[in-house]
Every structure is written in C-alpha cells, then in structure tokens.
PDB file of N, CA and C in Angstrom:
ATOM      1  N   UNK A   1      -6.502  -8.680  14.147  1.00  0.00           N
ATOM      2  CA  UNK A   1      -5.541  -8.318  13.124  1.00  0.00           C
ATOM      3  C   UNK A   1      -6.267  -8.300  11.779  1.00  0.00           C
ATOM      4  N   UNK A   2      -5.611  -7.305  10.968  1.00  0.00           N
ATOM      5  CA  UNK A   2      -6.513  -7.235   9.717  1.00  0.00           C
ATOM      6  C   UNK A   2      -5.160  -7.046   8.527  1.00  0.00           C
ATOM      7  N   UNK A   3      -5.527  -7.666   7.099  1.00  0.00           N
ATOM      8  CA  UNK A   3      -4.440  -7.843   6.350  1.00  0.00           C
ATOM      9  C   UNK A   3      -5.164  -7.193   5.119  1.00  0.00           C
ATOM     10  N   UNK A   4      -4.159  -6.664   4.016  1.00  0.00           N
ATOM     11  CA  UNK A   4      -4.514  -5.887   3.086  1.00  0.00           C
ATOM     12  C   UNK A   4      -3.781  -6.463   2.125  1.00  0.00           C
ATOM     13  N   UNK A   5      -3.873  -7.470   0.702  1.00  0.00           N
ATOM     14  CA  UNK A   5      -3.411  -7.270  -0.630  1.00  0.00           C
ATOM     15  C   UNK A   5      -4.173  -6.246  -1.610  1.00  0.00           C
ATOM     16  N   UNK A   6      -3.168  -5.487  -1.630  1.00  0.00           N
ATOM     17  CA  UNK A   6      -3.092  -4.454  -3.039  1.00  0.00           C
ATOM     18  C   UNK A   6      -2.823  -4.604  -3.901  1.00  0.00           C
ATOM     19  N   UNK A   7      -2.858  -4.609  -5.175  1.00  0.00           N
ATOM     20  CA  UNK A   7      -2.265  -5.144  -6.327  1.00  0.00           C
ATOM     21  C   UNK A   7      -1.943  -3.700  -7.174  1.00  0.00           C
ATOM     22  N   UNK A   8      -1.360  -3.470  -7.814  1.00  0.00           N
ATOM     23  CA  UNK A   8      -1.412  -1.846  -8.623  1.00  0.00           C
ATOM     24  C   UNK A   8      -0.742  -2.423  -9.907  1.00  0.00           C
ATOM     25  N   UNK A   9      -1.180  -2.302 -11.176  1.00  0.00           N
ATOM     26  CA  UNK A   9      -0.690  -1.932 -12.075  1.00  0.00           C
ATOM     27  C   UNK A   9       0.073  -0.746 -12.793  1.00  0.00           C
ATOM     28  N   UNK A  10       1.002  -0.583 -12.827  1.00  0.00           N
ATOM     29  CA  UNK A  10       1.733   1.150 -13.106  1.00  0.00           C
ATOM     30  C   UNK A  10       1.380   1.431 -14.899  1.00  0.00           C
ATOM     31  N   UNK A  11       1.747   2.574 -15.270  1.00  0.00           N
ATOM     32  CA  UNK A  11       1.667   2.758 -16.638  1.00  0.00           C
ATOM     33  C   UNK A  11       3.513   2.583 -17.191  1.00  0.00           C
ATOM     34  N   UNK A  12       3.510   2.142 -18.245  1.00  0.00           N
ATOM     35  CA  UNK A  12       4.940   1.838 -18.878  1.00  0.00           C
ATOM     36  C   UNK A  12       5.504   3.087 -18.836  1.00  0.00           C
ATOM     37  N   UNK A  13       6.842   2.571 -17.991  1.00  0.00           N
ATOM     38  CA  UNK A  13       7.643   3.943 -17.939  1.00  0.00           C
ATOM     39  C   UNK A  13       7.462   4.932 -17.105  1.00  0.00           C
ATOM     40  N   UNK A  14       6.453   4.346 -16.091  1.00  0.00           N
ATOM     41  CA  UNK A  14       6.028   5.005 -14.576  1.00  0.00           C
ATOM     42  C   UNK A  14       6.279   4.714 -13.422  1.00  0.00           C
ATOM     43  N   UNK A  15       7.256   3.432 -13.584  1.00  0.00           N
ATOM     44  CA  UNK A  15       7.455   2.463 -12.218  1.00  0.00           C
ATOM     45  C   UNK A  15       8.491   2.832 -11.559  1.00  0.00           C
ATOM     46  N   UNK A  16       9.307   4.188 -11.839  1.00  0.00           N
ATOM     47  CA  UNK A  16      10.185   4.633 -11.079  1.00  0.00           C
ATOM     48  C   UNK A  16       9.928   5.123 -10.524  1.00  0.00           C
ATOM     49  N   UNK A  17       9.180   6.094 -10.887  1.00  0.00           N
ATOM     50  CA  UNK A  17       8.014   7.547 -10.305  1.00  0.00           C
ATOM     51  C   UNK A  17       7.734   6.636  -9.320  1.00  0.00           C
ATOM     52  N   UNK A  18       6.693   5.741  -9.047  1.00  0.00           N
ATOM     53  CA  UNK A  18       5.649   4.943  -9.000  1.00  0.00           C
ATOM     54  C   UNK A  18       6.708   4.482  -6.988  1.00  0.00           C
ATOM     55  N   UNK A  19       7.598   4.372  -7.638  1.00  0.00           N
ATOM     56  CA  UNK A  19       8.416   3.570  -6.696  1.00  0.00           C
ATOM     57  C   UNK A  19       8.627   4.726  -5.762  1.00  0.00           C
ATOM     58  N   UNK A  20       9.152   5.783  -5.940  1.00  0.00           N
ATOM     59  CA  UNK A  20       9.984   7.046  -5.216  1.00  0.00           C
ATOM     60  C   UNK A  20       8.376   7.566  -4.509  1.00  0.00           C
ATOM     61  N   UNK A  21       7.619   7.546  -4.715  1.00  0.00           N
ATOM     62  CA  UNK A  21       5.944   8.187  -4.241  1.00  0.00           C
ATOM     63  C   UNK A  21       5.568   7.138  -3.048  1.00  0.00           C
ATOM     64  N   UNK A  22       5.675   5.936  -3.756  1.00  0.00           N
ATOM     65  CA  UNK A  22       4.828   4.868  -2.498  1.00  0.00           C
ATOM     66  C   UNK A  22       6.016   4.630  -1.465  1.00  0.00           C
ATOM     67  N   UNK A  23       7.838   4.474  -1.763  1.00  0.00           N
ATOM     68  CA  UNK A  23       8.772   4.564  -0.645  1.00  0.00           C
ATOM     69  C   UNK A  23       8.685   6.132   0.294  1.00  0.00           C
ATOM     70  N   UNK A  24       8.522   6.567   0.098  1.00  0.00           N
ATOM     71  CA  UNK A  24       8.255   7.779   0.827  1.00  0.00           C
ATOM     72  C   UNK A  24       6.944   8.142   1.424  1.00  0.00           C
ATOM     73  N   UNK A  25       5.562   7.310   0.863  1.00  0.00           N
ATOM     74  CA  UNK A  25       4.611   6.982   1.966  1.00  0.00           C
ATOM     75  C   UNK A  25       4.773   6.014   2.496  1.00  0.00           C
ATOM     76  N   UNK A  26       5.358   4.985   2.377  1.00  0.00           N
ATOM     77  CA  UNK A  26       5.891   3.698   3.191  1.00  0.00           C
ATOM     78  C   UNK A  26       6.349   4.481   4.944  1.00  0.00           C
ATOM     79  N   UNK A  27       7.792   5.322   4.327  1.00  0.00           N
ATOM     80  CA  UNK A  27       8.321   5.834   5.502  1.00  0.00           C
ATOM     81  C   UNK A  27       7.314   6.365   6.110  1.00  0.00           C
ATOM     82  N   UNK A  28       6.742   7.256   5.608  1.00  0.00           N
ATOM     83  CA  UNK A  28       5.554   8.372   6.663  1.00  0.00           C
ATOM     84  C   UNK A  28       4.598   6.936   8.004  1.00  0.00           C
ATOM     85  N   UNK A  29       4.378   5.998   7.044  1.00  0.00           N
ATOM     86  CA  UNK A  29       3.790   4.930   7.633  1.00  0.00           C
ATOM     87  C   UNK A  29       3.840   4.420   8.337  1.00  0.00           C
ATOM     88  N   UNK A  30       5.447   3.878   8.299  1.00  0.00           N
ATOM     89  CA  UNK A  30       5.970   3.156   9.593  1.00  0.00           C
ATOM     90  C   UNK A  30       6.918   4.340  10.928  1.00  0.00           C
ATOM     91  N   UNK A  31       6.421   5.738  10.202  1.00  0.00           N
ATOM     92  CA  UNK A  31       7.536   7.001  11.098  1.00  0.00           C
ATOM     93  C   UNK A  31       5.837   7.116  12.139  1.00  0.00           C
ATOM     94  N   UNK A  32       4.558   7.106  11.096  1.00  0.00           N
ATOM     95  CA  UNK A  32       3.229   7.623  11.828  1.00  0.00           C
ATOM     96  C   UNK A  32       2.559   7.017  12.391  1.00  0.00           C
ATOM     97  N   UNK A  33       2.238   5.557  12.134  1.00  0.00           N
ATOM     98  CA  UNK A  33       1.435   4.737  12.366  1.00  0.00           C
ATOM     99  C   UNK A  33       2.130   3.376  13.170  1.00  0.00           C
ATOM    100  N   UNK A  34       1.395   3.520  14.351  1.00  0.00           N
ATOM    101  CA  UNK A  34       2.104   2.540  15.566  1.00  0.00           C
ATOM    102  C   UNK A  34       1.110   1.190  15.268  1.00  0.00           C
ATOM    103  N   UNK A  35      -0.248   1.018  14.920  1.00  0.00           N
ATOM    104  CA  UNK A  35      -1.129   0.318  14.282  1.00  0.00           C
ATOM    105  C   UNK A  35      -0.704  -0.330  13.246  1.00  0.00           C
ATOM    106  N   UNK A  36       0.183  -0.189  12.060  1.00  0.00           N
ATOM    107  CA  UNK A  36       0.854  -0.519  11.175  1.00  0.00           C
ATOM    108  C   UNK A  36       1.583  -1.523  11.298  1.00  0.00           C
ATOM    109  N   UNK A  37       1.542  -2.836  12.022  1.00  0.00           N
ATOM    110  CA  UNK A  37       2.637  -3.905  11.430  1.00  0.00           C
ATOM    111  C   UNK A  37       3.169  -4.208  10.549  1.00  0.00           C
ATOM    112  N   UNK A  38       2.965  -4.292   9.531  1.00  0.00           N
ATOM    113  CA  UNK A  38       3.397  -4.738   8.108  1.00  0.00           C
ATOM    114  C   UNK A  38       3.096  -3.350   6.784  1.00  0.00           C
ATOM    115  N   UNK A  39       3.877  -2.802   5.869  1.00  0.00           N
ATOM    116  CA  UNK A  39       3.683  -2.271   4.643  1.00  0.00           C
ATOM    117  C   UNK A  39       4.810  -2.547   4.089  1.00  0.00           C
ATOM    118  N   UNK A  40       4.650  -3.487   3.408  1.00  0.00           N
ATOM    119  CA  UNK A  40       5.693  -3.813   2.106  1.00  0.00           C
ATOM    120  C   UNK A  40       5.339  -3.987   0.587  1.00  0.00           C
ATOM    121  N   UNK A  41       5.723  -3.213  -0.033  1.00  0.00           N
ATOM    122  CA  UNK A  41       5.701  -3.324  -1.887  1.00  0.00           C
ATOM    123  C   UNK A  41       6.757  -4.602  -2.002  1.00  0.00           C
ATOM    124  N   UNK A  42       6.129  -5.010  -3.385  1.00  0.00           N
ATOM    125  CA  UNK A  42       7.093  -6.321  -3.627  1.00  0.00           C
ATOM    126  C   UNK A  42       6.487  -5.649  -5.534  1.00  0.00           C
ATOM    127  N   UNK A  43       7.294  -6.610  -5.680  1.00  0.00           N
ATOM    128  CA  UNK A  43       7.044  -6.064  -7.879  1.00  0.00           C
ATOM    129  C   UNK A  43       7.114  -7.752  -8.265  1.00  0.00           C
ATOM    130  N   UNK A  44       6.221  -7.880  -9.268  1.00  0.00           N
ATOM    131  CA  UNK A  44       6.026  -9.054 -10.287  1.00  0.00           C
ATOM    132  C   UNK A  44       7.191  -9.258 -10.858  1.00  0.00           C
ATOM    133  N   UNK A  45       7.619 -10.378 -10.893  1.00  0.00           N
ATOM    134  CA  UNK A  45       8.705 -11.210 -11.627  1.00  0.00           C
ATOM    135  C   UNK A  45       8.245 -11.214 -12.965  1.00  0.00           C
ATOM    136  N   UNK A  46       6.856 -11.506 -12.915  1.00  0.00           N
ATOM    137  CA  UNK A  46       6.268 -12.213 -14.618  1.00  0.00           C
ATOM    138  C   UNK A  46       5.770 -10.887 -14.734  1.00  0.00           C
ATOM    139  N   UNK A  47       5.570  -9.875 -14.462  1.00  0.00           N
ATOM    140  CA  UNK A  47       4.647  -9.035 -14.745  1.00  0.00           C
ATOM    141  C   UNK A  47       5.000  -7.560 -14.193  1.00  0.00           C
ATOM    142  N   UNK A  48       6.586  -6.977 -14.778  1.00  0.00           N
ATOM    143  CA  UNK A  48       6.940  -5.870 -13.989  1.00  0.00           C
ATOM    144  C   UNK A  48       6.413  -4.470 -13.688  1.00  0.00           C
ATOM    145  N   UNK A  49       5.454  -4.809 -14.481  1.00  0.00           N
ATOM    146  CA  UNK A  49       4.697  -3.044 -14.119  1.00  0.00           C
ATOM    147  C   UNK A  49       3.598  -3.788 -13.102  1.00  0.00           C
ATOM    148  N   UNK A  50       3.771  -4.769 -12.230  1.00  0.00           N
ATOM    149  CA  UNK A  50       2.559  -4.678 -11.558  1.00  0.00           C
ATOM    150  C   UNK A  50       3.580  -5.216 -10.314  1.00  0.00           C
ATOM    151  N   UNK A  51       2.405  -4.088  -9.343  1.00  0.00           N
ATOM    152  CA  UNK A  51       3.050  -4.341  -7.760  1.00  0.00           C
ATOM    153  C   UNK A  51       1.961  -4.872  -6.939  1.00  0.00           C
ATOM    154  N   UNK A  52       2.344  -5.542  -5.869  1.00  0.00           N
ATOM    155  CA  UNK A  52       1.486  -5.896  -4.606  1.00  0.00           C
ATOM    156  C   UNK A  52       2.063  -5.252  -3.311  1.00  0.00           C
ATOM    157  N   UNK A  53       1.251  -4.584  -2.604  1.00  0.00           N
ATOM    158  CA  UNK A  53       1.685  -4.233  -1.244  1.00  0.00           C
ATOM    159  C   UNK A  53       0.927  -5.086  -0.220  1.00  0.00           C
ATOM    160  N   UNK A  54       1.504  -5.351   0.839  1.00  0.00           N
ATOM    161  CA  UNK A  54       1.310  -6.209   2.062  1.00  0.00           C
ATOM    162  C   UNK A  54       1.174  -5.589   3.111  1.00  0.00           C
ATOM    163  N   UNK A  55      -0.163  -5.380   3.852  1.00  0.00           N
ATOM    164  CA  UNK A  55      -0.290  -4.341   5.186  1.00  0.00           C
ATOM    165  C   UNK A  55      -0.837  -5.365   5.841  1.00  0.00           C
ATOM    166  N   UNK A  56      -0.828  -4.933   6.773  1.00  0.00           N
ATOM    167  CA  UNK A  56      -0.985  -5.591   7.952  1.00  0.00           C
ATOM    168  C   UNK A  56      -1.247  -4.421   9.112  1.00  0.00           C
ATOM    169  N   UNK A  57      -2.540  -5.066   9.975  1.00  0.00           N
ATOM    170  CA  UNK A  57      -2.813  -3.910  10.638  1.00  0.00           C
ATOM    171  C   UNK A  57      -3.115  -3.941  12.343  1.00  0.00           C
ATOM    172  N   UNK A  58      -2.795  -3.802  12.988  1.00  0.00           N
ATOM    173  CA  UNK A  58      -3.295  -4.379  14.389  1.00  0.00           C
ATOM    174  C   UNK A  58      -4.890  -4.898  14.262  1.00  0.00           C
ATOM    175  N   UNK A  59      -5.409  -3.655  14.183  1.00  0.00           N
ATOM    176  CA  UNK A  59      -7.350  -4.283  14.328  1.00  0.00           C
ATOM    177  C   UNK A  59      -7.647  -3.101  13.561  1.00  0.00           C
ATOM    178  N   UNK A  60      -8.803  -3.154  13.226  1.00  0.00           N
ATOM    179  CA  UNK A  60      -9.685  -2.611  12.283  1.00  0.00           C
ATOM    180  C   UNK A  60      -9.385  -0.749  12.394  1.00  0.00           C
ATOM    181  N   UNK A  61      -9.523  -0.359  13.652  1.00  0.00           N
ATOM    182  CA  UNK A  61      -9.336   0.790  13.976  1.00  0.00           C
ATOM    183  C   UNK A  61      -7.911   1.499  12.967  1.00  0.00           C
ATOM    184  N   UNK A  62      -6.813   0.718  13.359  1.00  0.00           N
ATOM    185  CA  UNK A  62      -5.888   1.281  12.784  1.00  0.00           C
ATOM    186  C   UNK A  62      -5.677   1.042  11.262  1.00  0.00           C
ATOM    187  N   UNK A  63      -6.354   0.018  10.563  1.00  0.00           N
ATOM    188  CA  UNK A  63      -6.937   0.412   9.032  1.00  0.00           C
ATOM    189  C   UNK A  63      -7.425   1.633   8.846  1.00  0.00           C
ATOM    190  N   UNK A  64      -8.518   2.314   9.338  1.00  0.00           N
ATOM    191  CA  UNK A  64      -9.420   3.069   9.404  1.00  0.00           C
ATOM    192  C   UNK A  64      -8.898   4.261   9.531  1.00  0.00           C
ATOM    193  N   UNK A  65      -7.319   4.775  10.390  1.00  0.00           N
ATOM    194  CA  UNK A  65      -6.747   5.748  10.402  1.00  0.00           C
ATOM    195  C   UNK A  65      -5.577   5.708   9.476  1.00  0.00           C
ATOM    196  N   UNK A  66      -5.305   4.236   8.821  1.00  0.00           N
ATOM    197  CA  UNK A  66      -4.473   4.311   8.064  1.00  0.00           C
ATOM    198  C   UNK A  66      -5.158   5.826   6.750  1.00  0.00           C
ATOM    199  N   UNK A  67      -6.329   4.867   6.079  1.00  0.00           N
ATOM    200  CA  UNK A  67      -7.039   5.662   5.398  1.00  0.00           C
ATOM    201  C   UNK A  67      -7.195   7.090   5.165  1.00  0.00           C
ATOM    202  N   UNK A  68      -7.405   7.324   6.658  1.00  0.00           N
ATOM    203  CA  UNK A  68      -8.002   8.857   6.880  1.00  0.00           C
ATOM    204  C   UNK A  68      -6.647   9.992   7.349  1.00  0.00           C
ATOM    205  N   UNK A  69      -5.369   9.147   7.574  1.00  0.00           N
ATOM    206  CA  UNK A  69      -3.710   9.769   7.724  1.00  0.00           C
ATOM    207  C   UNK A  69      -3.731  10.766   6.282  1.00  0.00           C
ATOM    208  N   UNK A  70      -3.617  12.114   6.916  1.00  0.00           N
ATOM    209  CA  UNK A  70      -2.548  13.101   5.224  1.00  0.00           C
ATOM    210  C   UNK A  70      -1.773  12.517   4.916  1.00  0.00           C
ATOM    211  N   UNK A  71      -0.732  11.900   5.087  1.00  0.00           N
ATOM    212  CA  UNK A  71      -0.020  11.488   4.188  1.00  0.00           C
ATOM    213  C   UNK A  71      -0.243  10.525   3.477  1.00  0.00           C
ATOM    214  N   UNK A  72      -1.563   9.795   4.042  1.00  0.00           N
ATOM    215  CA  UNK A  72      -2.001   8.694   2.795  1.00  0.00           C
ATOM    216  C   UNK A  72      -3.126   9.673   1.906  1.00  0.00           C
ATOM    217  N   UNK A  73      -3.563  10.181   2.463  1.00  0.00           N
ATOM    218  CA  UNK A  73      -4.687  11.498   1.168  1.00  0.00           C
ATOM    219  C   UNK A  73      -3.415  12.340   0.388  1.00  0.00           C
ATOM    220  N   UNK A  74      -2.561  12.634   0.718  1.00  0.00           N
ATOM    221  CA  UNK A  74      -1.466  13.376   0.326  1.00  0.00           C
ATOM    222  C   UNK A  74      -1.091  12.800  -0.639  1.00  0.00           C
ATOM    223  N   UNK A  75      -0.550  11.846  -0.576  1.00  0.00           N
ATOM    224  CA  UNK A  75       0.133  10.370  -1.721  1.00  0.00           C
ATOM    225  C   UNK A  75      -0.878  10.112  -2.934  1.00  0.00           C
ATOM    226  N   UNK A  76      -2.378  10.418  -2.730  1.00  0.00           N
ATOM    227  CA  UNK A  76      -3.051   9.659  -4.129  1.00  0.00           C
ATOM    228  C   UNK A  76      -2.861  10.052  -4.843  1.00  0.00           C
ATOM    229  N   UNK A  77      -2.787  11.913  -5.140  1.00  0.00           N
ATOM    230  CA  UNK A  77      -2.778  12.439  -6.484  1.00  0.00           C
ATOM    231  C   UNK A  77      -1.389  11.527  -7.045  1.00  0.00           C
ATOM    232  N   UNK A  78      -0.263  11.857  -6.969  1.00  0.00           N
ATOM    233  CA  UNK A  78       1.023  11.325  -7.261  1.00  0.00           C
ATOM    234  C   UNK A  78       0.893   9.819  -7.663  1.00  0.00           C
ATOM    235  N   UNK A  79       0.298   8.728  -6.745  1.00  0.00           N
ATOM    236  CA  UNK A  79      -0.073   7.525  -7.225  1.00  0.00           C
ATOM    237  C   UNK A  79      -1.203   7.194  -7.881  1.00  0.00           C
ATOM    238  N   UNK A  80      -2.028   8.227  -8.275  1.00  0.00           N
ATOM    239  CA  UNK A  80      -2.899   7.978  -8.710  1.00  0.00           C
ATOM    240  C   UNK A  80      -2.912   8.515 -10.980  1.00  0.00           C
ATOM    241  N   UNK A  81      -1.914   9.277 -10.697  1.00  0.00           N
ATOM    242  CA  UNK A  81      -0.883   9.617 -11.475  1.00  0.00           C
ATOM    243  C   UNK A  81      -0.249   8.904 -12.550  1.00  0.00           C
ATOM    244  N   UNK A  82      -0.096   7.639 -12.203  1.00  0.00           N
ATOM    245  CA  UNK A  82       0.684   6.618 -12.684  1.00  0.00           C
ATOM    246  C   UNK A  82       0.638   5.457 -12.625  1.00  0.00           C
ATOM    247  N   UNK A  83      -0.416   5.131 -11.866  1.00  0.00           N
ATOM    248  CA  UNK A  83      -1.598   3.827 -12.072  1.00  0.00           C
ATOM    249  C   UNK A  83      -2.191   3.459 -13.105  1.00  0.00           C
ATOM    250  N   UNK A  84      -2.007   2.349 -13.725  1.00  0.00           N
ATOM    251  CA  UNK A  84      -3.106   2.024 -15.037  1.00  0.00           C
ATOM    252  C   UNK A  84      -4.401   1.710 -14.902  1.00  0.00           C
ATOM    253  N   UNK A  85      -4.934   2.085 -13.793  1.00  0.00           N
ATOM    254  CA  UNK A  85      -6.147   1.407 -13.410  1.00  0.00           C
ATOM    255  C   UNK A  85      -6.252   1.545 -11.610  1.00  0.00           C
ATOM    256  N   UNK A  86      -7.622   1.136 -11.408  1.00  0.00           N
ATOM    257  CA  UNK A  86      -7.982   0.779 -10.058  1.00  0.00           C
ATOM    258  C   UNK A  86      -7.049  -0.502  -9.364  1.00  0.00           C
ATOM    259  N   UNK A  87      -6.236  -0.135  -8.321  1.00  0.00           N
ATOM    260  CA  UNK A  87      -6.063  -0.934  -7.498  1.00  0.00           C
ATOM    261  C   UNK A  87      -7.061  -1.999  -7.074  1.00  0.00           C
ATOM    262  N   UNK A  88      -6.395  -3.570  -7.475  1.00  0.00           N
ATOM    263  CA  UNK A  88      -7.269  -4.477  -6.302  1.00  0.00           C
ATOM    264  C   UNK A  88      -7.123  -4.582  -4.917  1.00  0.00           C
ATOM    265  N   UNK A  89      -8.111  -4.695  -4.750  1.00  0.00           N
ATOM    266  CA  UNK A  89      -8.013  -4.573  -3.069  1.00  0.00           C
ATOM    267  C   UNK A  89      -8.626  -5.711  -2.159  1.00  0.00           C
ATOM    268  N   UNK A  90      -7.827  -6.636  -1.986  1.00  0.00           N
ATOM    269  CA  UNK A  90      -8.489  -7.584  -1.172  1.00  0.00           C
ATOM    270  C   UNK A  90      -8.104  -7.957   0.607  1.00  0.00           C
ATOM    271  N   UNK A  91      -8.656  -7.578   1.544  1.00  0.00           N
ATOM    272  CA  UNK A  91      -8.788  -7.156   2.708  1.00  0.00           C
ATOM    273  C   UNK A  91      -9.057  -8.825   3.359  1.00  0.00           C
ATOM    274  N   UNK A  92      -8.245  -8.855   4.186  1.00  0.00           N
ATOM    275  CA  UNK A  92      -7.941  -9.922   4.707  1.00  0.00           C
ATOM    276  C   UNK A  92      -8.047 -10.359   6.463  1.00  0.00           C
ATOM    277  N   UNK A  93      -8.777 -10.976   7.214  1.00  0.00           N
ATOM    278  CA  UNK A  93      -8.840 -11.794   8.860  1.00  0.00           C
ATOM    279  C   UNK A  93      -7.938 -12.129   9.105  1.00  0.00           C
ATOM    280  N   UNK A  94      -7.039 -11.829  10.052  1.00  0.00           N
ATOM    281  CA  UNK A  94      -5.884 -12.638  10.606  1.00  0.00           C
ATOM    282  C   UNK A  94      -6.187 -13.595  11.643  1.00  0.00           C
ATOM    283  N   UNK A  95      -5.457 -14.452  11.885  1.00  0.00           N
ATOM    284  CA  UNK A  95      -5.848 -15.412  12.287  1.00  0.00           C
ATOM    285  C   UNK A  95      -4.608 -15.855  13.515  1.00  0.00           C
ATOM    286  N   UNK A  96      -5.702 -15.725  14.786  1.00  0.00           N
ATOM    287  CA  UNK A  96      -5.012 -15.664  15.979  1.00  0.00           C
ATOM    288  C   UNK A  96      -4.104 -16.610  16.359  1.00  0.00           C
ATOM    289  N   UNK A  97      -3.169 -16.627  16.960  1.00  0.00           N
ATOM    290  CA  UNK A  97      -1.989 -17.471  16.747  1.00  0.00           C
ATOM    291  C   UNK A  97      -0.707 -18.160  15.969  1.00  0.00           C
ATOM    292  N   UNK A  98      -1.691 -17.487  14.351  1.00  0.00           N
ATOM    293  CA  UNK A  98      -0.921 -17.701  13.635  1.00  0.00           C
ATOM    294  C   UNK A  98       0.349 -17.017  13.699  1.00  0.00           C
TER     295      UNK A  98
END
C-alpha cells in the first residue's frame, strides 16, 4: 500500500474554481481507478486557501497509473491555473495490518 499527502495552496478567490476542477477529477478517479482506495480533499480550518488531499493506493503500480490516467493530465492545466505555488508532495509506506 502506498499513501500520498498533497498539500495545495489556491490563489485568493480561486477556491471555488479550485474545488469544482479537483471534485470532478475526484469522480473520474474513483469511476476509473480500481487501484485507488482513498482520494479525499479536506480544506484548512486555520488556513482556508490551503487544501490537503489523501490518496491512498493499493501498491505502487496503481500510483504510477494514477499519474499517467487523462483525466489526471487533463485536470493540470485547470489546477494548475489556480494554484499559488507547487504542490507538496509527501508520499507515504503503508503499513501492513494497520
């Protein structure tokens, strides 16, 4: 199992946009990708223009097609759009049994 925190900062006054782009690659995600356990956006309490998404992935493989899916190449221009910056990206071991 393999885990993904994203972090995204939006630009002020982009987080609606921001929202309607990544819920509609969400769907494609969990409609395309059987590898996909987990994709959830969550939004900062202290910090509302900034989001974290939560993936979760069977094994490495299905990261790897997450990536290389059109509808995730499809989605950057649009999110990439309205980002204040580079996404953090910290990629995560799951841990068996847990």
């Amino acid at each position: 199992m393999l885990g993904l925190i994203a972090t995204m900062r939006i630009q002020d006054g982009k987080t609606a946009e921001f929202e309607r782009v990544f819920l509609d690659l969400a769907a494609k995600v969990r409609a395309n990708e059987p590898g996909n356990l987990t994709y959830q956006l969550t939004r900062s309490r202290a910090e509302p223009n900034t989001y974290k998404v939560l993936e979760i992935y069977s094994d490495e493989a299905a990261f790897k097609a997450h990536g290389a899916s059109d509808h995730f190449k499809a989605a950057g221009p649009a999110l990439g759009s309205v980002l204040a910056g580079r996404p953090d990206l910290e990629i995560l071991d799951g841990i068996v049994g847990a």
